[in-house]
C-alpha atoms as a PDB file:
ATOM      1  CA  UNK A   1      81.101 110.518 122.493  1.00  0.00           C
ATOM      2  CA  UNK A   2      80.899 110.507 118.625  1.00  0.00           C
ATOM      3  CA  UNK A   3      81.896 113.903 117.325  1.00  0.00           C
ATOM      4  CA  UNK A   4      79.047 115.905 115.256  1.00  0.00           C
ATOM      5  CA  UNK A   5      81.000 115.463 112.006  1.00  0.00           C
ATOM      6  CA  UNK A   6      81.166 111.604 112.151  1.00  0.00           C
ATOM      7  CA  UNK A   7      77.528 111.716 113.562  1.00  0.00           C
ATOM      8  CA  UNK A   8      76.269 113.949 110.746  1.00  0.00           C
ATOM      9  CA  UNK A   9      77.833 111.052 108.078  1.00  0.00           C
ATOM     10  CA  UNK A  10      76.447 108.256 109.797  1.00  0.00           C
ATOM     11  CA  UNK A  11      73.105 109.791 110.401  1.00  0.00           C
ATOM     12  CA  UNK A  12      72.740 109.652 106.632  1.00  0.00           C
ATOM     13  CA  UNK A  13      74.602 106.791 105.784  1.00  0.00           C
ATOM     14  CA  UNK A  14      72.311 104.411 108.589  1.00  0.00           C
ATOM     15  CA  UNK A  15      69.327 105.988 106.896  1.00  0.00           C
ATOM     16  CA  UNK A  16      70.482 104.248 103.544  1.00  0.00           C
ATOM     17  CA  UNK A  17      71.442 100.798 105.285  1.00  0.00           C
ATOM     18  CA  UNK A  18      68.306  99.954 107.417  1.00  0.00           C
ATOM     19  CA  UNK A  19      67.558  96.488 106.958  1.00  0.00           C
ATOM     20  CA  UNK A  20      68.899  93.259 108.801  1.00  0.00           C
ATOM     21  CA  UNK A  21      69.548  91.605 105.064  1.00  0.00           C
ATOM     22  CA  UNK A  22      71.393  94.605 103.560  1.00  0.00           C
ATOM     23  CA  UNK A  23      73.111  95.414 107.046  1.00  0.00           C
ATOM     24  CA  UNK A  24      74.968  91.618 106.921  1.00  0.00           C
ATOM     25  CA  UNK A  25      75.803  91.885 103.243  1.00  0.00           C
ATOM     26  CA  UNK A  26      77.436  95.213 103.987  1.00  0.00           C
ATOM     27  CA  UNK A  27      79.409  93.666 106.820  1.00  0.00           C
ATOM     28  CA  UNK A  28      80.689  90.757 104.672  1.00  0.00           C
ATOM     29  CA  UNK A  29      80.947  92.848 100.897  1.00  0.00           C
ATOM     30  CA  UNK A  30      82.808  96.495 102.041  1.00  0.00           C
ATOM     31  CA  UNK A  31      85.662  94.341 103.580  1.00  0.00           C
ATOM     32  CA  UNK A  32      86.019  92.231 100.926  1.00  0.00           C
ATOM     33  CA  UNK A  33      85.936  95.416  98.477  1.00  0.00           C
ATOM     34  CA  UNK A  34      88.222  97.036 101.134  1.00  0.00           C
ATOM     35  CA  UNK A  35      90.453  94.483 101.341  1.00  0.00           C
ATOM     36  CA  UNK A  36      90.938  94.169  97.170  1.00  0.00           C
ATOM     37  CA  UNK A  37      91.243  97.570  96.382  1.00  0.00           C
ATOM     38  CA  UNK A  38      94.342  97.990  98.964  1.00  0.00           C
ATOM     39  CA  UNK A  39      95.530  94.701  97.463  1.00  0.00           C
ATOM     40  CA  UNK A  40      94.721  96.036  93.709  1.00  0.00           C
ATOM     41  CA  UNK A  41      96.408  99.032  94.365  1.00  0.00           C
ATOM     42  CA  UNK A  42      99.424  97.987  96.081  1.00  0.00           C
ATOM     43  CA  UNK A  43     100.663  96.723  92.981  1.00  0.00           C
ATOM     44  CA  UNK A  44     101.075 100.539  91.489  1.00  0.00           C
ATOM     45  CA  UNK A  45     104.514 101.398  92.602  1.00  0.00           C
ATOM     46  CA  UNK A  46     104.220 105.213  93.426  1.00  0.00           C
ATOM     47  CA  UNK A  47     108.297 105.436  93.175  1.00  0.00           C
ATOM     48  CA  UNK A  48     110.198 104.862  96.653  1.00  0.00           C
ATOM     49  CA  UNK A  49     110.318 102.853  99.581  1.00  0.00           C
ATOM     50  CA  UNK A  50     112.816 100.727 101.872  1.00  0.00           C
ATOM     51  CA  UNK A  51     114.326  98.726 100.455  1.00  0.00           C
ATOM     52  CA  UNK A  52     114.601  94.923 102.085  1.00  0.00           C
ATOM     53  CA  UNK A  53     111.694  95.803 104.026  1.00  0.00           C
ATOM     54  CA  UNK A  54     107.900  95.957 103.720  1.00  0.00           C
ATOM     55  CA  UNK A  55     107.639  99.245 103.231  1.00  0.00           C
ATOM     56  CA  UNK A  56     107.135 101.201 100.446  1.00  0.00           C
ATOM     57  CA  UNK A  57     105.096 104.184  99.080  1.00  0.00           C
ATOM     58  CA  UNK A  58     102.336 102.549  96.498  1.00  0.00           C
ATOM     59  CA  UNK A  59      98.816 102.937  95.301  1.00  0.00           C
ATOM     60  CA  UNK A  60      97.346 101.471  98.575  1.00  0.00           C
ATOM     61  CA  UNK A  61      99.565 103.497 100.537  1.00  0.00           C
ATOM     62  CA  UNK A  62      98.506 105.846  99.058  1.00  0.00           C
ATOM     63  CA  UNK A  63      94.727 105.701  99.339  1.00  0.00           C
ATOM     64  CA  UNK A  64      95.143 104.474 102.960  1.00  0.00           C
ATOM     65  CA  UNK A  65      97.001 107.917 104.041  1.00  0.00           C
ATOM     66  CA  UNK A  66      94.104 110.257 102.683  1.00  0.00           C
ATOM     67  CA  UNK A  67      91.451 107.937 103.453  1.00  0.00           C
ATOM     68  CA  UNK A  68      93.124 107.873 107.080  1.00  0.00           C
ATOM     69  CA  UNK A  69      93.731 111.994 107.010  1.00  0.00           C
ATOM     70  CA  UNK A  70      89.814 112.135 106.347  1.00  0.00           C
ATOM     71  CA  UNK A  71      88.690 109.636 109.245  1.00  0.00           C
ATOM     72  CA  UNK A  72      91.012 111.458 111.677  1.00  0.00           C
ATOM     73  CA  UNK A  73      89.280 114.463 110.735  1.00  0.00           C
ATOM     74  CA  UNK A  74      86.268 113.044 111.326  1.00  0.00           C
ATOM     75  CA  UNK A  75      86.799 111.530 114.505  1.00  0.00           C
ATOM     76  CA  UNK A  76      90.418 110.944 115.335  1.00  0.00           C
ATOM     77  CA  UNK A  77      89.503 108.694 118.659  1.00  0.00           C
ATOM     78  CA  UNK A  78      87.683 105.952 116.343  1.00  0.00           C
ATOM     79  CA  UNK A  79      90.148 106.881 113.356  1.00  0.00           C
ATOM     80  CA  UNK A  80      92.922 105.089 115.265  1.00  0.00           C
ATOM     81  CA  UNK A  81      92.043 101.335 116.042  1.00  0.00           C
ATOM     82  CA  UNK A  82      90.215 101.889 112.551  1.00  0.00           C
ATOM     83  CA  UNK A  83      93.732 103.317 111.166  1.00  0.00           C
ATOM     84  CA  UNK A  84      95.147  99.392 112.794  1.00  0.00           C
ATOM     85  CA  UNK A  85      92.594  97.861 110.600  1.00  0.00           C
ATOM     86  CA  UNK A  86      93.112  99.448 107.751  1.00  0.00           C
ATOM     87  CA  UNK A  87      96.809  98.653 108.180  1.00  0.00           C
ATOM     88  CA  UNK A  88      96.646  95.090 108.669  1.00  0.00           C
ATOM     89  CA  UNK A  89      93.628  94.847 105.650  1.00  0.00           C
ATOM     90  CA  UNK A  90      96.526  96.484 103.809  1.00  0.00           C
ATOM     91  CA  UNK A  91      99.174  93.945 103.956  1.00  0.00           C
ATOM     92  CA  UNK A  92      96.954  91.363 104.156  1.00  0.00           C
ATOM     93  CA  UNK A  93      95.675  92.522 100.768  1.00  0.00           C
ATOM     94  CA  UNK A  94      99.499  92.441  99.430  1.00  0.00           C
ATOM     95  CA  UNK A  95      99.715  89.141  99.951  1.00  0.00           C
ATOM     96  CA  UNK A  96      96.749  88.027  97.768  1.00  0.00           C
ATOM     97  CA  UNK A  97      97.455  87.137  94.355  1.00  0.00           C
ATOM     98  CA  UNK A  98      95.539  89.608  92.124  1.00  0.00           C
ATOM     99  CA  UNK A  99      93.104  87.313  90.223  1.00  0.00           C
ATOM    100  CA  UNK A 100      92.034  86.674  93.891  1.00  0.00           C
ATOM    101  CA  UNK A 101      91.446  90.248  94.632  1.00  0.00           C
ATOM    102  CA  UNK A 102      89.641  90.561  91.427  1.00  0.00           C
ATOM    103  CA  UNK A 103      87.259  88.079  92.603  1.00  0.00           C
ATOM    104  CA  UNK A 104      86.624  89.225  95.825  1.00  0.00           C
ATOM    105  CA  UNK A 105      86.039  92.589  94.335  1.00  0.00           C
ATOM    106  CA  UNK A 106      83.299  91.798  92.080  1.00  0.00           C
ATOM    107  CA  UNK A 107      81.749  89.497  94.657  1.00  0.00           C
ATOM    108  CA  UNK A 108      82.027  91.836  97.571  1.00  0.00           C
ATOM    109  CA  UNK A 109      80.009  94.348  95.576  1.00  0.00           C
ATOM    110  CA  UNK A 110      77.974  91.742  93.786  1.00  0.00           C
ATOM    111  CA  UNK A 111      76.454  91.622  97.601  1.00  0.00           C
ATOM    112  CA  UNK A 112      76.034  95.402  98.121  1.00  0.00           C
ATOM    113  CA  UNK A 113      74.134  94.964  94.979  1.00  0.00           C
ATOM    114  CA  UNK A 114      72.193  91.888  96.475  1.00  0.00           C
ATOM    115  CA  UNK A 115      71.877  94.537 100.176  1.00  0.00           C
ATOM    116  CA  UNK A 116      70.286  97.132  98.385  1.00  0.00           C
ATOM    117  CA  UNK A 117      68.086  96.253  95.608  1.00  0.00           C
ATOM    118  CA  UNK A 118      67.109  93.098  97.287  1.00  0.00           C
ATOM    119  CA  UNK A 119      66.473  93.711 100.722  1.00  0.00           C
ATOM    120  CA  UNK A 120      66.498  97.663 101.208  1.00  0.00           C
ATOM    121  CA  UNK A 121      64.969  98.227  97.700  1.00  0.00           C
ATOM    122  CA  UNK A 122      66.905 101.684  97.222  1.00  0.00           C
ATOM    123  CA  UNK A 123      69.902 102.462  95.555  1.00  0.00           C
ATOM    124  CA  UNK A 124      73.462 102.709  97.378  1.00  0.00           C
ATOM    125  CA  UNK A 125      74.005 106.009  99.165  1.00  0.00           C
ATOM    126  CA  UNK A 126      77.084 106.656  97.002  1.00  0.00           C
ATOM    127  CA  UNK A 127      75.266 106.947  94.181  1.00  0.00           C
ATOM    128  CA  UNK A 128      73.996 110.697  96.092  1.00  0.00           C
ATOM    129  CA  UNK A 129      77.324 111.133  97.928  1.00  0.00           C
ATOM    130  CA  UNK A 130      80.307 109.576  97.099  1.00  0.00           C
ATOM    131  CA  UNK A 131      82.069 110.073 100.689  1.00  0.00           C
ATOM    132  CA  UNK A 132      79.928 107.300 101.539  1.00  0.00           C
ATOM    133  CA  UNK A 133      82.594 105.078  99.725  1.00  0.00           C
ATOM    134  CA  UNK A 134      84.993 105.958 102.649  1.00  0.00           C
ATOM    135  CA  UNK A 135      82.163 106.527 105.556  1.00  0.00           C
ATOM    136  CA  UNK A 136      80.612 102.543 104.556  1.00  0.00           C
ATOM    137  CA  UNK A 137      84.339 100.891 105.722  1.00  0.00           C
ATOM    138  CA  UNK A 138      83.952 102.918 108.755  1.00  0.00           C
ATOM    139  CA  UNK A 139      80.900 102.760 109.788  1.00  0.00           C
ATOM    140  CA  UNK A 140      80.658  98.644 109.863  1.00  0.00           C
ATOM    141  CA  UNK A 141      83.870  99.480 111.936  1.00  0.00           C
ATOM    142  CA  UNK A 142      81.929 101.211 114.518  1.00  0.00           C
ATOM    143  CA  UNK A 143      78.994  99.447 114.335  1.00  0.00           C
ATOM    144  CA  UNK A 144      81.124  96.330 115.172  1.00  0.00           C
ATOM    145  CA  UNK A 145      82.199  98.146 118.570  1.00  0.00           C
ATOM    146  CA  UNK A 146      78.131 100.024 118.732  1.00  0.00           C
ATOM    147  CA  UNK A 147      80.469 103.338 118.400  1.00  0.00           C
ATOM    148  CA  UNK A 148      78.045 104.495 115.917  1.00  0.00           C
END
Protein backbone atom coordinates (compact mmCIF):
# COMPACT_ATOMS: atom_id res chain seq x y z
CA UNK A 1 0.00 0.00 0.00
CA UNK A 2 1.41 3.45 -1.06
CA UNK A 3 1.52 5.72 1.95
CA UNK A 4 -0.75 9.06 1.71
CA UNK A 5 2.37 11.25 1.50
CA UNK A 6 3.87 9.52 -1.61
CA UNK A 7 0.21 9.23 -2.95
CA UNK A 8 -0.51 12.93 -2.39
CA UNK A 9 2.95 13.71 -4.71
CA UNK A 10 2.12 11.41 -7.30
CA UNK A 11 -1.48 12.34 -7.50
CA UNK A 12 -0.20 15.68 -8.73
CA UNK A 13 2.76 14.80 -10.42
CA UNK A 14 0.58 11.95 -12.84
CA UNK A 15 -1.81 14.82 -13.40
CA UNK A 16 1.17 16.77 -15.12
CA UNK A 17 2.53 13.60 -17.10
CA UNK A 18 -0.65 12.17 -18.82
CA UNK A 19 0.20 11.35 -22.20
CA UNK A 20 1.75 8.09 -23.79
CA UNK A 21 4.43 10.54 -25.77
CA UNK A 22 5.48 12.62 -22.73
CA UNK A 23 5.19 9.45 -20.35
CA UNK A 24 8.20 7.56 -22.65
CA UNK A 25 10.29 10.69 -22.92
CA UNK A 26 10.13 10.98 -19.16
CA UNK A 27 11.19 7.37 -18.79
CA UNK A 28 14.21 7.75 -21.12
CA UNK A 29 15.19 11.86 -20.18
CA UNK A 30 14.94 11.87 -15.94
CA UNK A 31 17.49 8.92 -15.96
CA UNK A 32 19.65 10.31 -18.21
CA UNK A 33 19.40 13.78 -16.19
CA UNK A 34 19.63 11.53 -13.06
CA UNK A 35 22.35 9.75 -14.05
CA UNK A 36 24.57 13.17 -15.10
CA UNK A 37 23.89 15.17 -12.30
CA UNK A 38 25.27 12.29 -9.80
CA UNK A 39 28.09 11.98 -12.34
CA UNK A 40 28.45 16.03 -12.54
CA UNK A 41 28.49 16.24 -9.05
CA UNK A 42 30.70 13.56 -8.02
CA UNK A 43 33.46 15.46 -9.24
CA UNK A 44 33.01 18.21 -6.21
CA UNK A 45 35.11 16.72 -3.54
CA UNK A 46 33.12 17.62 -0.29
CA UNK A 47 36.55 16.91 1.83
CA UNK A 48 36.93 13.15 3.14
CA UNK A 49 36.57 9.73 2.24
CA UNK A 50 38.51 6.23 2.25
CA UNK A 51 41.09 6.28 0.97
CA UNK A 52 42.05 3.24 -1.67
CA UNK A 53 38.51 2.62 -1.88
CA UNK A 54 35.41 3.90 -3.69
CA UNK A 55 34.18 5.72 -1.19
CA UNK A 56 34.17 9.09 -0.48
CA UNK A 57 31.93 12.01 0.68
CA UNK A 58 31.28 14.31 -2.68
CA UNK A 59 28.68 16.40 -4.37
CA UNK A 60 26.66 13.30 -5.51
CA UNK A 61 26.96 11.84 -2.25
CA UNK A 62 25.82 14.35 -1.17
CA UNK A 63 22.60 14.99 -3.07
CA UNK A 64 21.92 11.21 -3.00
CA UNK A 65 21.76 11.19 1.06
CA UNK A 66 19.04 14.06 1.26
CA UNK A 67 17.36 13.10 -1.79
CA UNK A 68 17.30 9.47 -0.13
CA UNK A 69 16.32 11.05 3.60
CA UNK A 70 13.27 12.67 1.64
CA UNK A 71 12.07 9.39 -0.29
CA UNK A 72 12.34 7.41 2.97
CA UNK A 73 10.17 9.89 4.40
CA UNK A 74 7.94 9.55 1.89
CA UNK A 75 7.64 6.01 1.67
CA UNK A 76 10.54 4.14 3.15
CA UNK A 77 9.25 0.53 1.64
CA UNK A 78 9.69 1.91 -2.11
CA UNK A 79 12.62 4.29 -0.87
CA UNK A 80 14.82 1.20 -0.54
CA UNK A 81 15.16 -0.79 -3.91
CA UNK A 82 14.85 2.96 -5.21
CA UNK A 83 17.82 3.88 -2.63
CA UNK A 84 19.79 0.50 -4.82
CA UNK A 85 19.12 2.45 -7.89
CA UNK A 86 20.13 5.47 -7.01
CA UNK A 87 23.33 3.84 -5.76
CA UNK A 88 24.31 2.01 -8.70
CA UNK A 89 23.11 5.32 -11.13
CA UNK A 90 25.68 6.88 -8.79
CA UNK A 91 28.77 5.05 -9.58
CA UNK A 92 27.78 4.39 -12.78
CA UNK A 93 27.67 8.15 -13.27
CA UNK A 94 31.44 8.34 -11.80
CA UNK A 95 32.62 6.49 -14.32
CA UNK A 96 31.45 8.70 -17.25
CA UNK A 97 33.76 11.16 -18.49
CA UNK A 98 32.15 14.61 -17.91
CA UNK A 99 31.74 15.96 -21.49
CA UNK A 100 29.59 12.74 -21.64
CA UNK A 101 27.48 13.68 -18.76
CA UNK A 102 27.16 17.08 -20.17
CA UNK A 103 25.61 15.64 -23.12
CA UNK A 104 23.34 13.43 -21.68
CA UNK A 105 22.22 16.25 -19.52
CA UNK A 106 21.14 18.59 -22.08
CA UNK A 107 19.64 15.78 -24.13
CA UNK A 108 17.82 14.10 -21.32
CA UNK A 109 16.03 17.38 -20.70
CA UNK A 110 16.02 18.40 -24.31
CA UNK A 111 13.24 15.38 -24.22
CA UNK A 112 11.28 16.56 -21.13
CA UNK A 113 11.13 19.62 -23.20
CA UNK A 114 10.04 17.55 -26.36
CA UNK A 115 7.29 15.45 -23.39
CA UNK A 116 5.73 18.47 -22.44
CA UNK A 117 5.35 21.10 -24.93
CA UNK A 118 5.01 18.59 -27.63
CA UNK A 119 2.86 15.98 -26.59
CA UNK A 120 1.22 17.15 -23.15
CA UNK A 121 1.17 20.85 -24.29
CA UNK A 122 1.70 22.18 -20.57
CA UNK A 123 4.60 23.22 -18.86
CA UNK A 124 6.74 20.82 -16.46
CA UNK A 125 5.25 20.46 -13.00
CA UNK A 126 8.46 21.85 -11.48
CA UNK A 127 7.99 24.90 -12.83
CA UNK A 128 4.76 25.06 -9.84
CA UNK A 129 6.63 22.79 -7.39
CA UNK A 130 10.04 22.14 -7.44
CA UNK A 131 9.86 18.75 -5.28
CA UNK A 132 8.75 17.41 -8.43
CA UNK A 133 12.54 17.44 -9.43
CA UNK A 134 13.02 14.62 -6.80
CA UNK A 135 9.26 13.01 -6.99
CA UNK A 136 9.85 12.66 -11.33
CA UNK A 137 13.09 10.03 -10.60
CA UNK A 138 10.79 8.28 -8.35
CA UNK A 139 7.87 8.07 -9.72
CA UNK A 140 9.16 6.40 -13.26
CA UNK A 141 10.69 4.11 -10.48
CA UNK A 142 7.37 3.03 -9.34
CA UNK A 143 5.65 3.21 -12.30
CA UNK A 144 8.24 0.68 -13.66
CA UNK A 145 7.08 -1.84 -10.78
CA UNK A 146 2.92 -0.21 -11.16
CA UNK A 147 3.79 0.84 -7.32
CA UNK A 148 2.35 4.10 -8.15
Amino acid sequence: MISKRLKSYFDDYRACHKTRGNQVTHAIGIPLIVLSILGLLSEIDLGWGIAGTPFRFDGGVALFGGAGLFYLWLDWRRALPFGLVLMGTYFLGRAVPPPWLWGLFVFGWVLQGIGHYYYEKRSPAFFRNLTHLLIGPFWIFCKRFDWD
